[in-house]
ModelCIF file with pLDDT and N, C-alpha, C, O atoms, coordinates in Angstrom:
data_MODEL
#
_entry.id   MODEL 
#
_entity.id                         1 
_entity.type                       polymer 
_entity.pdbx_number_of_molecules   1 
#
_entity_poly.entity_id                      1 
_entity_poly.type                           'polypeptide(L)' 
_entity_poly.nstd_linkage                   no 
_entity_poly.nstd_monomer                   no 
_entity_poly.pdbx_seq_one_letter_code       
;(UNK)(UNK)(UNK)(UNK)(UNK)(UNK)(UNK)(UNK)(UNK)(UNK)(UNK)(UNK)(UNK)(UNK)(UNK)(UNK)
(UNK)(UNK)(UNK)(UNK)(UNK)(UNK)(UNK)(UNK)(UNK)(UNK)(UNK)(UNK)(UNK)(UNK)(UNK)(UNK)
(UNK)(UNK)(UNK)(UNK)(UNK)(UNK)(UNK)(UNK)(UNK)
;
_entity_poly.pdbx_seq_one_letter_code_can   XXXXXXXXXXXXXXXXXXXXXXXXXXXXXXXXXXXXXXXXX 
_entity_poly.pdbx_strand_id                 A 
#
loop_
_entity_poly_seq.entity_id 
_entity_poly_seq.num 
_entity_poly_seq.mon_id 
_entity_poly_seq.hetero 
1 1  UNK n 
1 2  UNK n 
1 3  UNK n 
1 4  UNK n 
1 5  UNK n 
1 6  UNK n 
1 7  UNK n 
1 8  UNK n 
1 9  UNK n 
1 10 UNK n 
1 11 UNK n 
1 12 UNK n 
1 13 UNK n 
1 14 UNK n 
1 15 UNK n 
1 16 UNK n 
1 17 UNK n 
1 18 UNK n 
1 19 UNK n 
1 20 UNK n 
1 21 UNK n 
1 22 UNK n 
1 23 UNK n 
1 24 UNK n 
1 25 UNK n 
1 26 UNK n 
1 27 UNK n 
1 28 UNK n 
1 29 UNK n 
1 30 UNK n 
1 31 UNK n 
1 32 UNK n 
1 33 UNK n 
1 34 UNK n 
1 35 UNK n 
1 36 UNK n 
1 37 UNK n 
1 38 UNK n 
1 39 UNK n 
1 40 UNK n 
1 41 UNK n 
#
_struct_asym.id          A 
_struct_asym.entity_id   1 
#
loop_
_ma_qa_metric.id 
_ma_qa_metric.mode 
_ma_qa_metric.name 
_ma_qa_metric.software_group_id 
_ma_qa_metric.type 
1 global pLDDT . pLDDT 
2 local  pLDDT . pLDDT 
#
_ma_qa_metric_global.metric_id      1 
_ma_qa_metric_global.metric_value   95.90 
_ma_qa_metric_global.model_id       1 
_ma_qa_metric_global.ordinal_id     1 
#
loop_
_ma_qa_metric_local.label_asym_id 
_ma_qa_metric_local.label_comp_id 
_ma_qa_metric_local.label_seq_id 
_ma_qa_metric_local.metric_id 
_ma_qa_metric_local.metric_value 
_ma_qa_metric_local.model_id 
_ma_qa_metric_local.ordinal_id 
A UNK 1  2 96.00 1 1  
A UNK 2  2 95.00 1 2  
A UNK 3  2 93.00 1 3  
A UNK 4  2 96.00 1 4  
A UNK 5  2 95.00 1 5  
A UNK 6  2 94.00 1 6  
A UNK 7  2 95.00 1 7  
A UNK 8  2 91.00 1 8  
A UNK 9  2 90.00 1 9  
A UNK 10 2 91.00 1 10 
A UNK 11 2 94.00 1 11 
A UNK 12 2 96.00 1 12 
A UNK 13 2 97.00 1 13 
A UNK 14 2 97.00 1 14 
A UNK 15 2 97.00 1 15 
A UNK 16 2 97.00 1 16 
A UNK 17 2 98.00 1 17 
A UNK 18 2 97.00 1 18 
A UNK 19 2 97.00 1 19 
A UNK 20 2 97.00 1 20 
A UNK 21 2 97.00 1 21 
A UNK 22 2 95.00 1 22 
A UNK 23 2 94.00 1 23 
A UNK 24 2 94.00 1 24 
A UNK 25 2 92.00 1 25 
A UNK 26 2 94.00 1 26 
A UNK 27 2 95.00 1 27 
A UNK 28 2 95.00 1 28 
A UNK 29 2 97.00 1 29 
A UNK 30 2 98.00 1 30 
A UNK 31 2 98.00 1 31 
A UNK 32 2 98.00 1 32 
A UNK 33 2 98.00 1 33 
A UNK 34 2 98.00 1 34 
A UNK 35 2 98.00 1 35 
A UNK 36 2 98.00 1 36 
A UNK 37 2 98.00 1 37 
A UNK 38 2 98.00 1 38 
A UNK 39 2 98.00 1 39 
A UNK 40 2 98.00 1 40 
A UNK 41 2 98.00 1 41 
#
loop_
_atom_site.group_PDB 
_atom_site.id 
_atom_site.type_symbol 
_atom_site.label_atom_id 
_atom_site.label_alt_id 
_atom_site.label_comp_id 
_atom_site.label_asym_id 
_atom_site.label_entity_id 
_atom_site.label_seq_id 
_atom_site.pdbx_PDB_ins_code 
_atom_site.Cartn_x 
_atom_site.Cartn_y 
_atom_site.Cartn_z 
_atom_site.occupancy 
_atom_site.B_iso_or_equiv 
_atom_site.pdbx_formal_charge 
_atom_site.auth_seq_id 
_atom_site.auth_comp_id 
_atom_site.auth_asym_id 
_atom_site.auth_atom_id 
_atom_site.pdbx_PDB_model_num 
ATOM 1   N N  . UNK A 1 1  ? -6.341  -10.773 -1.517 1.00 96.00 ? 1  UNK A N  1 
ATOM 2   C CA . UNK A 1 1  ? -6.367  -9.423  -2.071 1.00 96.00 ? 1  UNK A CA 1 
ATOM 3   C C  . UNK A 1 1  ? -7.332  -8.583  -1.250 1.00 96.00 ? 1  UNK A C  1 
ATOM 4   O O  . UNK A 1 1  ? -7.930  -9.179  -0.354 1.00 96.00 ? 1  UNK A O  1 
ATOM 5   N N  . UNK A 1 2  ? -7.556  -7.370  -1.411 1.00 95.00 ? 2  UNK A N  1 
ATOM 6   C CA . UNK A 1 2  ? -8.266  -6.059  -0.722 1.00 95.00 ? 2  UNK A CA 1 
ATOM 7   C C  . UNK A 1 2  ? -8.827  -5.601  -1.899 1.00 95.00 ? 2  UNK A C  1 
ATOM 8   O O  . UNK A 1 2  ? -8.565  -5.978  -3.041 1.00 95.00 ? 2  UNK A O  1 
ATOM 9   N N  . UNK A 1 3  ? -9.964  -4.396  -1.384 1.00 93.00 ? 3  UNK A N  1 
ATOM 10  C CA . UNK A 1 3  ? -10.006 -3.519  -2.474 1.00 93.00 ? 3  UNK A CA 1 
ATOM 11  C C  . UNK A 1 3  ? -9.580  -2.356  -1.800 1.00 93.00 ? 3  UNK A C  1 
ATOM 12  O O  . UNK A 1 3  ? -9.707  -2.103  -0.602 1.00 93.00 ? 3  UNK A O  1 
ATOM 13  N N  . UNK A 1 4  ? -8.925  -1.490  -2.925 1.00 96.00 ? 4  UNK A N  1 
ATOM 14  C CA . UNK A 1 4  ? -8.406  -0.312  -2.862 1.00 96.00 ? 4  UNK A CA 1 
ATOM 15  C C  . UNK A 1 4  ? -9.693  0.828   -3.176 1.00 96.00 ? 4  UNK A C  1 
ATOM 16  O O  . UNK A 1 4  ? -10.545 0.649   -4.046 1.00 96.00 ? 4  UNK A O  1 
ATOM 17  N N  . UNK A 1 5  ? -9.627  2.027   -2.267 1.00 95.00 ? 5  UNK A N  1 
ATOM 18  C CA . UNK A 1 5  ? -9.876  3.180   -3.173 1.00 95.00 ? 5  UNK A CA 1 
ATOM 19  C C  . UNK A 1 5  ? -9.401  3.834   -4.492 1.00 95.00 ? 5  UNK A C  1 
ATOM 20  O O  . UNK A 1 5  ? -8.238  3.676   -4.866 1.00 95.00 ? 5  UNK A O  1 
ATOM 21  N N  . UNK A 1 6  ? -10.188 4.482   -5.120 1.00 94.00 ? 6  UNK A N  1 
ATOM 22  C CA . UNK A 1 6  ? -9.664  4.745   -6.153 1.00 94.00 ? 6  UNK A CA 1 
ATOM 23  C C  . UNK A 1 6  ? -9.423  6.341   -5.961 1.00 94.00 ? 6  UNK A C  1 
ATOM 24  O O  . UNK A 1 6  ? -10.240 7.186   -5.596 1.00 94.00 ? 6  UNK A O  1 
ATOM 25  N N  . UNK A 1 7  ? -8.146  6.489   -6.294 1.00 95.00 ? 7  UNK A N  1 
ATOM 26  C CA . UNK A 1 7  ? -6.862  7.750   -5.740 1.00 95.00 ? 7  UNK A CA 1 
ATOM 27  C C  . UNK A 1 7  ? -6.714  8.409   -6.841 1.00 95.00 ? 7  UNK A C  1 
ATOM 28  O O  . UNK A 1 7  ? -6.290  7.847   -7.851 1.00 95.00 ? 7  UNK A O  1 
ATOM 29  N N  . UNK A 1 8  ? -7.086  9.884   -6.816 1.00 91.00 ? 8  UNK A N  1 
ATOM 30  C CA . UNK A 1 8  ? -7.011  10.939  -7.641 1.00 91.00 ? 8  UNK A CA 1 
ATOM 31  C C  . UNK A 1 8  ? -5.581  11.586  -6.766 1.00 91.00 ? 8  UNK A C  1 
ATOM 32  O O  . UNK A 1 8  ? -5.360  11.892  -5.594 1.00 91.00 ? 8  UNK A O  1 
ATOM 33  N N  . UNK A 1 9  ? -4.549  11.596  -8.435 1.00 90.00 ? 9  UNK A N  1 
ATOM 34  C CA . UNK A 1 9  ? -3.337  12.653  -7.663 1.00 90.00 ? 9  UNK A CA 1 
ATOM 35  C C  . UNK A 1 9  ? -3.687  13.686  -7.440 1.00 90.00 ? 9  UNK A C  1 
ATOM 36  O O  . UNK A 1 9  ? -3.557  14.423  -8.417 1.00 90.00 ? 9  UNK A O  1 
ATOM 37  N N  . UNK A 1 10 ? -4.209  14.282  -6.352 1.00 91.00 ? 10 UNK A N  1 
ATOM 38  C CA . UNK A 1 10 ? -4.094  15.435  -6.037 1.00 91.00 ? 10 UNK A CA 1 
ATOM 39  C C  . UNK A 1 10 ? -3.253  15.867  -4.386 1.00 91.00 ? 10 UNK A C  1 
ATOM 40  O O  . UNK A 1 10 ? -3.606  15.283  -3.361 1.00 91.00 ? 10 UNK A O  1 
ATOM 41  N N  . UNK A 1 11 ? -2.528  16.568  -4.373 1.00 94.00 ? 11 UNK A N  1 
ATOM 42  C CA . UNK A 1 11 ? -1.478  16.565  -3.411 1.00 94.00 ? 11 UNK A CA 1 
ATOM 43  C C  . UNK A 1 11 ? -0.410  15.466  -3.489 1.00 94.00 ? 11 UNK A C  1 
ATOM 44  O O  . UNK A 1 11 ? -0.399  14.535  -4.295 1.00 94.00 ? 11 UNK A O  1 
ATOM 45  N N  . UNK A 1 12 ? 0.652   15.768  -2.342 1.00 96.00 ? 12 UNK A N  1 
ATOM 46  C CA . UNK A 1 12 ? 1.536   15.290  -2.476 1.00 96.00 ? 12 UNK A CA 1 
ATOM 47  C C  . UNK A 1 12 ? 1.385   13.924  -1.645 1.00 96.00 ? 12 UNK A C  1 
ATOM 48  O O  . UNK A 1 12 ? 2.183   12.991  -1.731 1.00 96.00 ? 12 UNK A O  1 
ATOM 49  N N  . UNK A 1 13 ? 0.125   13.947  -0.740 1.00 97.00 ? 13 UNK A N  1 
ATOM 50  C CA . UNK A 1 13 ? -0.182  12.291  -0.175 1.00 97.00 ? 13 UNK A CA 1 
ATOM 51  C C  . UNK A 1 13 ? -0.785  11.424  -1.148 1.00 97.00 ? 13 UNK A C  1 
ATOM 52  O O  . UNK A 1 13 ? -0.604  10.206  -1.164 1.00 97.00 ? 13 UNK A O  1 
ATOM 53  N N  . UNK A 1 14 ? -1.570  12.117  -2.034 1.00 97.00 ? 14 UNK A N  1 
ATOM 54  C CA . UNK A 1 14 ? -2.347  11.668  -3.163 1.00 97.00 ? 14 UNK A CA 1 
ATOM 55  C C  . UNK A 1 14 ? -1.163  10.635  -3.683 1.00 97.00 ? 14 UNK A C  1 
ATOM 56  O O  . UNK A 1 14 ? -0.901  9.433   -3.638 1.00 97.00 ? 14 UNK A O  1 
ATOM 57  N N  . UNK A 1 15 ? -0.601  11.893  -4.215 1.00 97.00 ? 15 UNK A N  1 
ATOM 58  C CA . UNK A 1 15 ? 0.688   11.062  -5.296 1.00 97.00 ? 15 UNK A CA 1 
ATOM 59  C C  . UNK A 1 15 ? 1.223   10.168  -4.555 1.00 97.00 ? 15 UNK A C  1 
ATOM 60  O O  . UNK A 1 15 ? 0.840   9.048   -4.894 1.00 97.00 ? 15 UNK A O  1 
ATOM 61  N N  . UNK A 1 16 ? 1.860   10.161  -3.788 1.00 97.00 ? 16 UNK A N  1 
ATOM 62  C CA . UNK A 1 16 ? 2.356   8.709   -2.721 1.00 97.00 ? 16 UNK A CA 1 
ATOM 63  C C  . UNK A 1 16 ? 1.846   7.910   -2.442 1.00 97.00 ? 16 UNK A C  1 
ATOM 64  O O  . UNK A 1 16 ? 2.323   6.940   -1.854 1.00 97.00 ? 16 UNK A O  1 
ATOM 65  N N  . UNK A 1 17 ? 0.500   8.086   -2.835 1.00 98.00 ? 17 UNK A N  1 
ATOM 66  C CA . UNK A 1 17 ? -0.603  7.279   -2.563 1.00 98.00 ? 17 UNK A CA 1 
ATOM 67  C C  . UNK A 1 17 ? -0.633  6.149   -3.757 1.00 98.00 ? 17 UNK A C  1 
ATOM 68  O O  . UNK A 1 17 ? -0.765  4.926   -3.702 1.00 98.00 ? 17 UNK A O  1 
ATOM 69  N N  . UNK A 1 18 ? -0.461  7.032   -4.830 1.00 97.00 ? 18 UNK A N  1 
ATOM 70  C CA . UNK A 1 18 ? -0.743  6.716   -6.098 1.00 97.00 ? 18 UNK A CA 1 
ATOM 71  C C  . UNK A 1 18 ? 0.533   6.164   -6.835 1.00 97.00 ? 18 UNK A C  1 
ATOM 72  O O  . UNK A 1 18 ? 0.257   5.766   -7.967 1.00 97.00 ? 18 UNK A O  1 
ATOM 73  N N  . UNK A 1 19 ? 1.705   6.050   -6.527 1.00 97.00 ? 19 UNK A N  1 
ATOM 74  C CA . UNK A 1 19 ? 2.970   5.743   -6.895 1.00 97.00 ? 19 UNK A CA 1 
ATOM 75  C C  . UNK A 1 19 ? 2.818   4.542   -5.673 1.00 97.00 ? 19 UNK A C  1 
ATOM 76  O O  . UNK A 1 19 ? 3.266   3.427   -5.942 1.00 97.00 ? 19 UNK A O  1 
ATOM 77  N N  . UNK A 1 20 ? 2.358   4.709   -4.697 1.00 97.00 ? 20 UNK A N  1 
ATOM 78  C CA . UNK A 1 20 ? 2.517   3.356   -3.563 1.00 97.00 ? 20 UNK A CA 1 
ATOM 79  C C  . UNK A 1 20 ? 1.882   1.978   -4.392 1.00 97.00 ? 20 UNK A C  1 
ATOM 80  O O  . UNK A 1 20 ? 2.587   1.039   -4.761 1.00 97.00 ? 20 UNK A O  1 
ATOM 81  N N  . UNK A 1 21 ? 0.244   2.082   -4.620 1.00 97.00 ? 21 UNK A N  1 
ATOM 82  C CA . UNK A 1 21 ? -0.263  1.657   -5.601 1.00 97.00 ? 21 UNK A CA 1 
ATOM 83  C C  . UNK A 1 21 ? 0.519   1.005   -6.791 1.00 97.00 ? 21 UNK A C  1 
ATOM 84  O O  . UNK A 1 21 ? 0.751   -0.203  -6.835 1.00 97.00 ? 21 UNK A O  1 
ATOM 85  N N  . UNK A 1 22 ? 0.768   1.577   -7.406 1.00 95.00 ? 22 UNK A N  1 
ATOM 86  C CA . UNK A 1 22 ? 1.371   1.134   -8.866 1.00 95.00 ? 22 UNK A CA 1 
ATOM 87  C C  . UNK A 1 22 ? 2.703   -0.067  -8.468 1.00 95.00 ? 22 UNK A C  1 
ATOM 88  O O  . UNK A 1 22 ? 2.900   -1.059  -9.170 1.00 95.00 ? 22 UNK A O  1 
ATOM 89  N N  . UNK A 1 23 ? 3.483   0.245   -7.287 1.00 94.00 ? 23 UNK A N  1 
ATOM 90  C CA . UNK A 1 23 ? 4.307   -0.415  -7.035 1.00 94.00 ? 23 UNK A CA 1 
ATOM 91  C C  . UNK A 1 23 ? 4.111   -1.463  -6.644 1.00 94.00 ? 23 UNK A C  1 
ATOM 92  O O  . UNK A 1 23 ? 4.692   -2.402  -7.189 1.00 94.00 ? 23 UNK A O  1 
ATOM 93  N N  . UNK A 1 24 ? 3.372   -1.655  -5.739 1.00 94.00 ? 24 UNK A N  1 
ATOM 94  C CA . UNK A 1 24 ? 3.058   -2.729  -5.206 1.00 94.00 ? 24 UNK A CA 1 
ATOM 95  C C  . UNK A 1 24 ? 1.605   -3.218  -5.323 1.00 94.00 ? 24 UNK A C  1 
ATOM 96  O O  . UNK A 1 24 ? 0.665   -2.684  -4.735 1.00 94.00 ? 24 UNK A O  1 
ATOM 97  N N  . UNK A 1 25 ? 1.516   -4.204  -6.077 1.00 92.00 ? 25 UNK A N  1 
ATOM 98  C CA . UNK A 1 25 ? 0.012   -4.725  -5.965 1.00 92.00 ? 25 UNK A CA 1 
ATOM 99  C C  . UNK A 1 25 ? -0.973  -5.560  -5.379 1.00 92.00 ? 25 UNK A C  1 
ATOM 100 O O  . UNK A 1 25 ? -0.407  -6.630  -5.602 1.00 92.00 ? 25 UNK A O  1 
ATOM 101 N N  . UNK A 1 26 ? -2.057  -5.890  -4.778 1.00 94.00 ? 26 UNK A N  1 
ATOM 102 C CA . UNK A 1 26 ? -2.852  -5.607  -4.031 1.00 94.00 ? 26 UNK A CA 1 
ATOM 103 C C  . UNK A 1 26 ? -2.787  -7.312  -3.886 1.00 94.00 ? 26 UNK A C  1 
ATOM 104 O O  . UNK A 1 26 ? -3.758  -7.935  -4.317 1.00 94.00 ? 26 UNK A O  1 
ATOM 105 N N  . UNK A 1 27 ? -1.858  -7.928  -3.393 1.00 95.00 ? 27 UNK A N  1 
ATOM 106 C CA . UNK A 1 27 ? -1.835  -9.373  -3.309 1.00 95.00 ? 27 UNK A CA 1 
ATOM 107 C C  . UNK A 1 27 ? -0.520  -9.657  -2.587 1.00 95.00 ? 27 UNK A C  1 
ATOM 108 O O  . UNK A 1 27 ? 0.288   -8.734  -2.482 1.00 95.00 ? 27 UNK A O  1 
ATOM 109 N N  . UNK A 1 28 ? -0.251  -10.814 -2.099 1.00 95.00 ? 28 UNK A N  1 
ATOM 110 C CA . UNK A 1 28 ? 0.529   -11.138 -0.514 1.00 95.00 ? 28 UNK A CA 1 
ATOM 111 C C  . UNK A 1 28 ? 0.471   -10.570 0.558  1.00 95.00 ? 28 UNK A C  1 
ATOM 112 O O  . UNK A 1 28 ? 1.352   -10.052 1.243  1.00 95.00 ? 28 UNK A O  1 
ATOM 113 N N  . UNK A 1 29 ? -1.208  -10.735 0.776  1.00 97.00 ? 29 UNK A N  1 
ATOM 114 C CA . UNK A 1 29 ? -1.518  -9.299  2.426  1.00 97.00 ? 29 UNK A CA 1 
ATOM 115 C C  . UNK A 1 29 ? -1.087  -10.209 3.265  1.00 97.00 ? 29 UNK A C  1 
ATOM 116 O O  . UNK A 1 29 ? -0.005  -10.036 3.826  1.00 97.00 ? 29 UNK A O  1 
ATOM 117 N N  . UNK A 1 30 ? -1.823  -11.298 3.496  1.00 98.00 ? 30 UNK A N  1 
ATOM 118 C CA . UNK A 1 30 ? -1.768  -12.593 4.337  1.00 98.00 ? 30 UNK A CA 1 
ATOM 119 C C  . UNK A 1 30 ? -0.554  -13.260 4.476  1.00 98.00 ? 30 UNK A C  1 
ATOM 120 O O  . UNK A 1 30 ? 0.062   -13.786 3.548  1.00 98.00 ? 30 UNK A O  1 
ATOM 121 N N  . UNK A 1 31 ? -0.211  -13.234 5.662  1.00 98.00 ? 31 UNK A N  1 
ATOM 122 C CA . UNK A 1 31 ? 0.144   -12.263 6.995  1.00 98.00 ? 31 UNK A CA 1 
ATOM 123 C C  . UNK A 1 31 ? 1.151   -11.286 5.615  1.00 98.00 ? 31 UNK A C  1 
ATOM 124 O O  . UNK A 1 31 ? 1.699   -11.421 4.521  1.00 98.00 ? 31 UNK A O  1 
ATOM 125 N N  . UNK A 1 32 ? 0.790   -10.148 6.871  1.00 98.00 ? 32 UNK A N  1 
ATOM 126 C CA . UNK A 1 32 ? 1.458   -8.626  6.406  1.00 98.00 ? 32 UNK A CA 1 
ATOM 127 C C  . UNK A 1 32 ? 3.094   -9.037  6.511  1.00 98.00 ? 32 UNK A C  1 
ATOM 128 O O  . UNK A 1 32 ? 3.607   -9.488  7.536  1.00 98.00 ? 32 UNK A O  1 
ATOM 129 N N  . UNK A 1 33 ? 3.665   -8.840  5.498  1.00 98.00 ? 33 UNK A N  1 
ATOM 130 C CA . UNK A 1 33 ? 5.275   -8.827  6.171  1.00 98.00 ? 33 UNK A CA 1 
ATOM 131 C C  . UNK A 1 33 ? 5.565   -7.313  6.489  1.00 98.00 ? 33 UNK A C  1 
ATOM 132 O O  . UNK A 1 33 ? 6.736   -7.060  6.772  1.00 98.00 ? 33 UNK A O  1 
ATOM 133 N N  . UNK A 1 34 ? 4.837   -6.467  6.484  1.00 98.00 ? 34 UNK A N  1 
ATOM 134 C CA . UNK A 1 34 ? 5.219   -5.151  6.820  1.00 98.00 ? 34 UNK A CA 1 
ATOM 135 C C  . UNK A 1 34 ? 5.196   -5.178  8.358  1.00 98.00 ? 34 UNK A C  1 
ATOM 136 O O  . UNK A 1 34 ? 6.038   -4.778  9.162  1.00 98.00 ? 34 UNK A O  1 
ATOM 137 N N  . UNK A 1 35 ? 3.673   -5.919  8.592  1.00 98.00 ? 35 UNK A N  1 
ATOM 138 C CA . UNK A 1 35 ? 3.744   -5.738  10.194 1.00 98.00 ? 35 UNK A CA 1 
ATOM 139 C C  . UNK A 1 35 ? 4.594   -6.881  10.819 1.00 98.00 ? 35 UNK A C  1 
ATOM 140 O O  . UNK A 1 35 ? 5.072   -6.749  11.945 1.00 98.00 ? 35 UNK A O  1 
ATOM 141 N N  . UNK A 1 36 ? 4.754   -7.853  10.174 1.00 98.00 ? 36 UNK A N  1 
ATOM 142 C CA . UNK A 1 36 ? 5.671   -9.004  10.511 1.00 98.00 ? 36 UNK A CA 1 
ATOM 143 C C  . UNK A 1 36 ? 7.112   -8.530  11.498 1.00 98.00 ? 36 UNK A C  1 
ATOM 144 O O  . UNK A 1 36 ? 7.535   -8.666  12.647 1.00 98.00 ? 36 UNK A O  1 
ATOM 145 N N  . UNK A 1 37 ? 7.635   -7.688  9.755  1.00 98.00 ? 37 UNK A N  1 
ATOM 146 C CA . UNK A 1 37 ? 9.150   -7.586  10.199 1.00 98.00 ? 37 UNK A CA 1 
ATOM 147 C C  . UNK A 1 37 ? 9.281   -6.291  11.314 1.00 98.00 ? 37 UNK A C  1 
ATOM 148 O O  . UNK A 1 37 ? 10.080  -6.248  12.250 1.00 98.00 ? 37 UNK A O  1 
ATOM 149 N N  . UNK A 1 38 ? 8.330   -5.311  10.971 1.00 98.00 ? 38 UNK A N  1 
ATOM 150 C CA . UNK A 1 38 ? 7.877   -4.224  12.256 1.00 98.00 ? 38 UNK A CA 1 
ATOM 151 C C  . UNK A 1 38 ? 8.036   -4.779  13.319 1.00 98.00 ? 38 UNK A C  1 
ATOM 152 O O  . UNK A 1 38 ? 9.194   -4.703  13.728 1.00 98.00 ? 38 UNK A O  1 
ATOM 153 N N  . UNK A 1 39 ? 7.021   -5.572  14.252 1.00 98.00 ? 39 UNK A N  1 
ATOM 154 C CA . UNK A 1 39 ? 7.057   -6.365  15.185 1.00 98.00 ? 39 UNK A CA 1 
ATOM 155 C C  . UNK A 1 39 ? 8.268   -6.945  15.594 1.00 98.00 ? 39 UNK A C  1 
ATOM 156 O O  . UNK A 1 39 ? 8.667   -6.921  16.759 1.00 98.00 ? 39 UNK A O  1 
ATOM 157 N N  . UNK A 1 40 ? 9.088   -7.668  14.291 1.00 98.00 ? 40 UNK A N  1 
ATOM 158 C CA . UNK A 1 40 ? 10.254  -8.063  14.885 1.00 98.00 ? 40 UNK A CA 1 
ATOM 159 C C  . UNK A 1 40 ? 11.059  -7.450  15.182 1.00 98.00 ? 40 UNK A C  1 
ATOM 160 O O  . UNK A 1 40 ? 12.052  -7.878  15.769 1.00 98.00 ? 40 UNK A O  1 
ATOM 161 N N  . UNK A 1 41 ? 10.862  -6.235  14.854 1.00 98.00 ? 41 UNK A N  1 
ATOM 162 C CA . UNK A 1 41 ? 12.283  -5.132  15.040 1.00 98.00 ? 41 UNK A CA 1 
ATOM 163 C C  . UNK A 1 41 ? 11.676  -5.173  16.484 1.00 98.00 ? 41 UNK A C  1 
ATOM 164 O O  . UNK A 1 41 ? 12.200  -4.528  17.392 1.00 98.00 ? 41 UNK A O  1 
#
């Protein structure tokens, strides 16, 4: 796990910020599959 900042909606990065958050929670970093499958592309 990480720690997160804690994200006030304000603006529209805020909110994406803050809907990103809620969706996905702060556990299976190790290894990233974001940068995983990135890389593989």
């Amino acid at each position: 796990t990480n720690t997160r900042p804690d994200v006030q909606p304000d603006g529209i990065w805020n909110q994406l910020m803050v809907f990103l958050y809620s969706a996905d929670a702060a556990d299976n970093l190790f290894p990233s599959i974001h940068c995983l499958v990135s890389w593989f592309c």
